[in-house]
N, C-alpha and C. Protein backbone atom coordinates (compact mmCIF):
# COMPACT_ATOMS: atom_id res chain seq x y z
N UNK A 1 7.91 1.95 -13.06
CA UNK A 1 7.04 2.97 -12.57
C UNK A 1 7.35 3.33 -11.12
N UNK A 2 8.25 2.58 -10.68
CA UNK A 2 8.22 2.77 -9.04
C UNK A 2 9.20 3.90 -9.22
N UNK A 3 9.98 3.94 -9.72
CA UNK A 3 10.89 5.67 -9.49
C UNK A 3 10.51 6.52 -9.28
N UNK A 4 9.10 6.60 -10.04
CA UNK A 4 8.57 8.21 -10.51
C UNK A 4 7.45 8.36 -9.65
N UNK A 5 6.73 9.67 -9.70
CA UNK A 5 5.16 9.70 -9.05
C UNK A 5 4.60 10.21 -10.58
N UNK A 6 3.29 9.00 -10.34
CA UNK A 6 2.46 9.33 -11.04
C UNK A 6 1.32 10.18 -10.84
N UNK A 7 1.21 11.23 -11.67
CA UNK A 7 -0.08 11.98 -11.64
C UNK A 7 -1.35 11.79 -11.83
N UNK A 8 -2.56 12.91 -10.70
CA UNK A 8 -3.23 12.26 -11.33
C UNK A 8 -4.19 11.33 -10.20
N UNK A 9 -3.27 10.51 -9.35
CA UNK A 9 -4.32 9.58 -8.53
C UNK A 9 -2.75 10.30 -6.98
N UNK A 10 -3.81 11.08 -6.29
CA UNK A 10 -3.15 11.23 -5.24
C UNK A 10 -2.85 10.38 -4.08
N UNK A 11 -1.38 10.17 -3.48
CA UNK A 11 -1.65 8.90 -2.47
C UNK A 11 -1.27 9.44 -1.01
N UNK A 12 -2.22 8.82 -0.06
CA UNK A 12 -2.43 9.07 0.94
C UNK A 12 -2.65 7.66 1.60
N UNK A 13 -1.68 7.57 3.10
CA UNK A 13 -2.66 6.55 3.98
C UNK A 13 -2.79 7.03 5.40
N UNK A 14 -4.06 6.53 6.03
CA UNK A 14 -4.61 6.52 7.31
C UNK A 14 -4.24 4.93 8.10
N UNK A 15 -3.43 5.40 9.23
CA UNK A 15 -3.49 3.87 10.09
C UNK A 15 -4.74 4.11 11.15
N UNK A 16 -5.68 3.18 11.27
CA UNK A 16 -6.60 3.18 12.19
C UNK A 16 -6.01 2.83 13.20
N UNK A 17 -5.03 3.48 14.19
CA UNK A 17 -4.78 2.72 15.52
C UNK A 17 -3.88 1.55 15.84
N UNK A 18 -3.32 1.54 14.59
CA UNK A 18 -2.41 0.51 14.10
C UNK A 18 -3.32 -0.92 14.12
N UNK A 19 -4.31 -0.78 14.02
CA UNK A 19 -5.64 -2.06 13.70
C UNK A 19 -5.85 -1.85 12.50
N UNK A 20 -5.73 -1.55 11.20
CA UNK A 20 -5.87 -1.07 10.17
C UNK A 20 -5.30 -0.22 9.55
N UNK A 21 -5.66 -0.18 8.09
CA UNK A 21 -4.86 1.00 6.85
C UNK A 21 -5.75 1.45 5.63
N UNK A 22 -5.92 2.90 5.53
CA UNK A 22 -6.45 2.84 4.10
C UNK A 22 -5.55 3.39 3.51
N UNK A 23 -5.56 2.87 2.04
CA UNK A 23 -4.11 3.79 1.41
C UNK A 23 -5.15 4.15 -0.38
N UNK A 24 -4.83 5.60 -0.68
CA UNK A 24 -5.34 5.78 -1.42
C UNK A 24 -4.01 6.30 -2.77
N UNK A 25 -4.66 6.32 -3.93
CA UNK A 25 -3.51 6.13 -4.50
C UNK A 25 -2.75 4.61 -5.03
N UNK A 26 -3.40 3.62 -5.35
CA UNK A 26 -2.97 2.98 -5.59
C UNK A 26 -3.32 1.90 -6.95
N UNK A 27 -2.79 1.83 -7.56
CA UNK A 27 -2.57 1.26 -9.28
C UNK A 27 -2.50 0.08 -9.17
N UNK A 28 -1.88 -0.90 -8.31
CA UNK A 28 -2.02 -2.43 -8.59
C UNK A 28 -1.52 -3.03 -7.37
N UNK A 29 -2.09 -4.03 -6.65
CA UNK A 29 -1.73 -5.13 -5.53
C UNK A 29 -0.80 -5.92 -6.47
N UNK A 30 0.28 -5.76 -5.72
CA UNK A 30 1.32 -6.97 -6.48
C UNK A 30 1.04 -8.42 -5.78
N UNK A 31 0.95 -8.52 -4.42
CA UNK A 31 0.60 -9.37 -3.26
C UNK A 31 0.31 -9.22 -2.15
N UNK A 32 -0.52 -10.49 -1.18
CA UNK A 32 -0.99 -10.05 -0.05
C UNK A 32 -1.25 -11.55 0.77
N UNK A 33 -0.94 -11.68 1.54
CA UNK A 33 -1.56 -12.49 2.50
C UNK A 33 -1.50 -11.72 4.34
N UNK A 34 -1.64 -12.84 4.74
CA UNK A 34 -1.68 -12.04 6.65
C UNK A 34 -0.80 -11.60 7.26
N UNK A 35 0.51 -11.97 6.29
CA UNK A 35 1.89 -10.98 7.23
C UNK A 35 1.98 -10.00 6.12
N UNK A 36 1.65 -9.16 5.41
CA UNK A 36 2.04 -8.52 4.19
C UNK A 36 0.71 -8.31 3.05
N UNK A 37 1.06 -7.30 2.36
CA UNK A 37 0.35 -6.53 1.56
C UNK A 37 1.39 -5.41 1.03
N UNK A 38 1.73 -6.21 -0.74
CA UNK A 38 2.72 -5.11 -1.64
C UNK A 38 1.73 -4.33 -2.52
N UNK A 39 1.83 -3.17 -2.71
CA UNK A 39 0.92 -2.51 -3.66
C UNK A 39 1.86 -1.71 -4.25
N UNK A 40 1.68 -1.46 -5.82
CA UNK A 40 1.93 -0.21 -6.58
C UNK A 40 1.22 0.90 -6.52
N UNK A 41 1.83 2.40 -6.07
CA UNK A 41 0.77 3.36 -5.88
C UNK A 41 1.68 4.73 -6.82
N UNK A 42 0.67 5.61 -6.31
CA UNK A 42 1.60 6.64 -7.37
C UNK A 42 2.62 7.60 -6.93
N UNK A 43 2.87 6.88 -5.57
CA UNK A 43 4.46 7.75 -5.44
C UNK A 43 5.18 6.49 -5.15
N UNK A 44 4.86 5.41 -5.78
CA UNK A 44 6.47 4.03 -5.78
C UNK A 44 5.58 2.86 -4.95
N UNK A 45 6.26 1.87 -4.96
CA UNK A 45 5.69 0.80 -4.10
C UNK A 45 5.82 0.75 -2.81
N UNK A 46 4.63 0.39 -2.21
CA UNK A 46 4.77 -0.16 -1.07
C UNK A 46 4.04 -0.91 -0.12
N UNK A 47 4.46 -1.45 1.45
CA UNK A 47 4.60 -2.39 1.47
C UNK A 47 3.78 -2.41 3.08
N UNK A 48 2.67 -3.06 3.75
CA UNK A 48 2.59 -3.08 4.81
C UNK A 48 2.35 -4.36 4.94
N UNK A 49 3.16 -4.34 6.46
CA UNK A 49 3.36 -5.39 7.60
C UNK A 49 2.29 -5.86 8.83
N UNK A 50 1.99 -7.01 9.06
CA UNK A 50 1.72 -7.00 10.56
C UNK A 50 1.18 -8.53 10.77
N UNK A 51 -0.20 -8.47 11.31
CA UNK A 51 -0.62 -9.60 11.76
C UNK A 51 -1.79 -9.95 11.30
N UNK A 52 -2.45 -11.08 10.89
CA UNK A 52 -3.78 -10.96 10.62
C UNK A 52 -4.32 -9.61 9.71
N UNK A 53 -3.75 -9.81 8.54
CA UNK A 53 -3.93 -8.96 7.55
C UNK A 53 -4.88 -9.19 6.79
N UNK A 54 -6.04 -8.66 6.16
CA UNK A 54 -7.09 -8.83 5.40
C UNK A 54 -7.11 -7.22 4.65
N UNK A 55 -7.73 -7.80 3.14
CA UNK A 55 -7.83 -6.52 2.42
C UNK A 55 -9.71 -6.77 2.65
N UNK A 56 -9.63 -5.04 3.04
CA UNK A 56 -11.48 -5.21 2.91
C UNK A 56 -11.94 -4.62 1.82
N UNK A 57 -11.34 -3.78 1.31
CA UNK A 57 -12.03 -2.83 0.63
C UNK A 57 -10.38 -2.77 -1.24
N UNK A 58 -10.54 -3.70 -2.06
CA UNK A 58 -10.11 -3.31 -2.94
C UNK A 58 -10.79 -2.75 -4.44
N UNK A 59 -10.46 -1.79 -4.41
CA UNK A 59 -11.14 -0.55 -5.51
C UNK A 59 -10.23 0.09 -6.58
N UNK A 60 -9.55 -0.55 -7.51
CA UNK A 60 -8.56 0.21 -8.43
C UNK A 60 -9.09 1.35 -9.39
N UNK A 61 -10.21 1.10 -9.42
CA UNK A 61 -10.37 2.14 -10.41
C UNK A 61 -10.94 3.47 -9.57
N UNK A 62 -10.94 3.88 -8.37
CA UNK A 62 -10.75 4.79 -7.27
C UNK A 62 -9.00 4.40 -6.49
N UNK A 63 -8.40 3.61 -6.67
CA UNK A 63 -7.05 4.02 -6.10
C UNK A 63 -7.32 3.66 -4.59
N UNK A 64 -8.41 2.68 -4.16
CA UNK A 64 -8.67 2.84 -2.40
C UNK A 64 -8.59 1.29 -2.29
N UNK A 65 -7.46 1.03 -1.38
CA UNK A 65 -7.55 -0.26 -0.45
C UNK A 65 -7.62 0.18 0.65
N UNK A 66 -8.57 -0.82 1.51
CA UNK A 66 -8.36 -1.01 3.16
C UNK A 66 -8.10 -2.38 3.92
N UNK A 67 -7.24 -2.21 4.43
CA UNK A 67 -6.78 -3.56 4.92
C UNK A 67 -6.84 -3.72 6.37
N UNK A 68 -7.69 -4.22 7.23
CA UNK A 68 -7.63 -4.60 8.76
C UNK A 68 -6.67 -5.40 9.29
N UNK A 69 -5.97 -5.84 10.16
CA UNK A 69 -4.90 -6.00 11.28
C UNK A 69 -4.23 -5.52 11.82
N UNK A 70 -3.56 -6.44 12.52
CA UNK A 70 -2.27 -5.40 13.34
C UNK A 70 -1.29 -4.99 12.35
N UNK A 71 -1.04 -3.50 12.05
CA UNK A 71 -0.08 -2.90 11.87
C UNK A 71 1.08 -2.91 12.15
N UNK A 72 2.26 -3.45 12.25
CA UNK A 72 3.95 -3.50 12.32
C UNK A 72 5.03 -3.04 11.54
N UNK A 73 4.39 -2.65 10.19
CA UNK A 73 5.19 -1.27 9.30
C UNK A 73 4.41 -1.02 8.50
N UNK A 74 4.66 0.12 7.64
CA UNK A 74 4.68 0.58 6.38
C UNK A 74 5.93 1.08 5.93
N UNK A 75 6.18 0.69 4.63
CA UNK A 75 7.51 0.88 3.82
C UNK A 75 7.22 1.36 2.44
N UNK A 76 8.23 2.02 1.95
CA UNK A 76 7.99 2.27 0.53
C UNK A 76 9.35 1.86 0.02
N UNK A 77 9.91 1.50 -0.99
CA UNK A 77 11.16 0.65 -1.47
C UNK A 77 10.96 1.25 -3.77
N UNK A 78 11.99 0.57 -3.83
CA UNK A 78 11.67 1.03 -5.52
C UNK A 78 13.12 -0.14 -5.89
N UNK A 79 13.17 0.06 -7.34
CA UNK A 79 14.10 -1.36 -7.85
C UNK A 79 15.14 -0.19 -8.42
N UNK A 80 15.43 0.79 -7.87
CA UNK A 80 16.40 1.57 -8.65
C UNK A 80 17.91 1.42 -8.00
N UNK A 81 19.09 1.11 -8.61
CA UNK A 81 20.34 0.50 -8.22
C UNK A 81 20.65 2.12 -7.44
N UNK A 82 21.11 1.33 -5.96
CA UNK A 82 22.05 2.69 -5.50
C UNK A 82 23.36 3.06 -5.70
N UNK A 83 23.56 4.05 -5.56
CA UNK A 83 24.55 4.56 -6.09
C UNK A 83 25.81 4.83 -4.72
């Protein structure tokens, strides 16, 4: 599923100040602890970084996580071989 965008659940994220993230759009937490948070969303997976990471707000059947800490990336990645 990570190749494609899925329709349907639109994805969007907000960094609060780099103290936080909401990301909307999203189908399944693969994993998470305080350096990291992987989620499946509907334009591919991805992936935020930082410090003192906490999910506050997980809601799949609205597509809404929010996660508080320090911010140090967001990434999006997919398992498709390059060419």
């Amino acid at each position: 599923m990570s190749d494609k965008i899925v329709e349907g659940k639109a994805h969007s994220f907000l960094s609060r100040e780099r103290d936080g993230i909401d990301v909307s759009g999203v189908l399944d937490v693969i994993s998470f602890d305080e350096s990291g948070v992987v989620m499946e969303t509907s334009c591919g997976s991805m992936a935020v970084e930082g410090e003192g990471l906490h999910v506050t707000v997980l809601n799949l059947a609205e597509g809404m996580v929010n996660i508080d800490g320090r911010i140090s990336g967001v990434y999006y990645f997919d398992n498709s071989p390059q060419v």
